[in-house]
Protein backbone atom coordinates (compact mmCIF):
# COMPACT_ATOMS: atom_id res chain seq x y z
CA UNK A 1 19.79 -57.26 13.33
CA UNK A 2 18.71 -55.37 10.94
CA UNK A 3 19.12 -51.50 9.92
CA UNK A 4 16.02 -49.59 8.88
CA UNK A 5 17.59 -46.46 6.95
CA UNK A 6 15.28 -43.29 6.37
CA UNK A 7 13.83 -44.27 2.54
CA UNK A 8 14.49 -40.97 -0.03
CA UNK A 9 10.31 -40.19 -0.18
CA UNK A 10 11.17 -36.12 -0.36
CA UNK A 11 10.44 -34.42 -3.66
CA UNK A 12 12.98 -31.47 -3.40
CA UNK A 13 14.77 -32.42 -0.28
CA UNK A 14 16.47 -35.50 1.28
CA UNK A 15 15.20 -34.94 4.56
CA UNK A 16 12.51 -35.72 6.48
CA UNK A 17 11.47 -34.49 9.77
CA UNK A 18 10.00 -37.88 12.00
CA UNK A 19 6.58 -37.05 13.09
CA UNK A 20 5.78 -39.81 14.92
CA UNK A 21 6.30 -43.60 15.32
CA UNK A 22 3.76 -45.93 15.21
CA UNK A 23 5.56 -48.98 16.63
CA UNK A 24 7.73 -48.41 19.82
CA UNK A 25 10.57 -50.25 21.15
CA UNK A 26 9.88 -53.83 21.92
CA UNK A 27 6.89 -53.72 19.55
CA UNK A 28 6.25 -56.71 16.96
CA UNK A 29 6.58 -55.85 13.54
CA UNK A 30 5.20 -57.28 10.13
CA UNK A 31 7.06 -56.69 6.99
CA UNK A 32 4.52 -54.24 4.94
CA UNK A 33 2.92 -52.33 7.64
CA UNK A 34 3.31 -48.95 8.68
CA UNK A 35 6.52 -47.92 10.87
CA UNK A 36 6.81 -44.12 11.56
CA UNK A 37 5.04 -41.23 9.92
CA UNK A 38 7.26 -38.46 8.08
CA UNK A 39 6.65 -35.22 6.53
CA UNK A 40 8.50 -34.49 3.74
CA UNK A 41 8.55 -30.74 2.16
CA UNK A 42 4.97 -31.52 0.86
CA UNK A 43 3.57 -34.21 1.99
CA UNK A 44 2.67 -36.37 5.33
CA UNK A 45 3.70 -39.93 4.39
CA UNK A 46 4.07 -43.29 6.24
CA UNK A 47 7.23 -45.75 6.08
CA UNK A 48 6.45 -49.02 6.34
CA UNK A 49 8.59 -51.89 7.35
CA UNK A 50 11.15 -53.99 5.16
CA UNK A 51 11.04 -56.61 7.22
CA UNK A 52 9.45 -58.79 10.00
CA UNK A 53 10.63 -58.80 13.96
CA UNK A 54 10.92 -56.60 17.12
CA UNK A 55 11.71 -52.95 16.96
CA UNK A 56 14.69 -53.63 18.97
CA UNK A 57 16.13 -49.73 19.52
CA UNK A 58 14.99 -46.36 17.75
CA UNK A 59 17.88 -44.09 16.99
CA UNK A 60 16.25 -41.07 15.41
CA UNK A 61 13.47 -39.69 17.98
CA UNK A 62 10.05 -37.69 17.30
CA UNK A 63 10.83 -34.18 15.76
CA UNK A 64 14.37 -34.79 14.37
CA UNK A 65 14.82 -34.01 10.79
CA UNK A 66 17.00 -36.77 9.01
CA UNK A 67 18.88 -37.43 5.60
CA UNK A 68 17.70 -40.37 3.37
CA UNK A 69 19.61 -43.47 4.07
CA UNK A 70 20.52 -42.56 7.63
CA UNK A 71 19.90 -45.41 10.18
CA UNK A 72 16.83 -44.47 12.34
CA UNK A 73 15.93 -47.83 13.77
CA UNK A 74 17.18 -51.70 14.16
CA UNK A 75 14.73 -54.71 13.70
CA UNK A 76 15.52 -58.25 14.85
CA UNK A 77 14.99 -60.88 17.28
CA UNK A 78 15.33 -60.38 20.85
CA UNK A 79 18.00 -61.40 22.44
């Protein structure tokens, strides 16, 4: 399993408030493609996957505002 950490995209700010996820839970993901949207203190800007699998649990929902490098999501394998 895999952590996906909030990437550090703010200009003036380390967080990010989660706008909305693209990909839910038990959704197939491909390394490269968009993940979740974000808005930083300018800017709304996509984060796209490190890697390939299932989005196996999001921990950071819609609407929370969140440091870079927190955890908001695992990728892996089912099972």
């Amino acid at each position: 399993m895999h952590a996906v950490r909030m990437p550090p995209l703010g200009q003036t700010s380390d967080e990010l408030e989660i706008r909305a996820w693209l990909k839910r839970e038990g959704d197939a993901v491909t390394a490269g493609e968009p993940l979740l949207e974000v808005e930083s203190d300018k800017a709304l800007l996509e984060v796209e996957a490190t890697r390939s699998g299932t989005l196996l649990q999001i921990v950071c929902g819609e609407g929370e505002t969140v440091a870079a490098g927190t955890v908001i999501a695992y990728i892996g394998e089912p099972g």
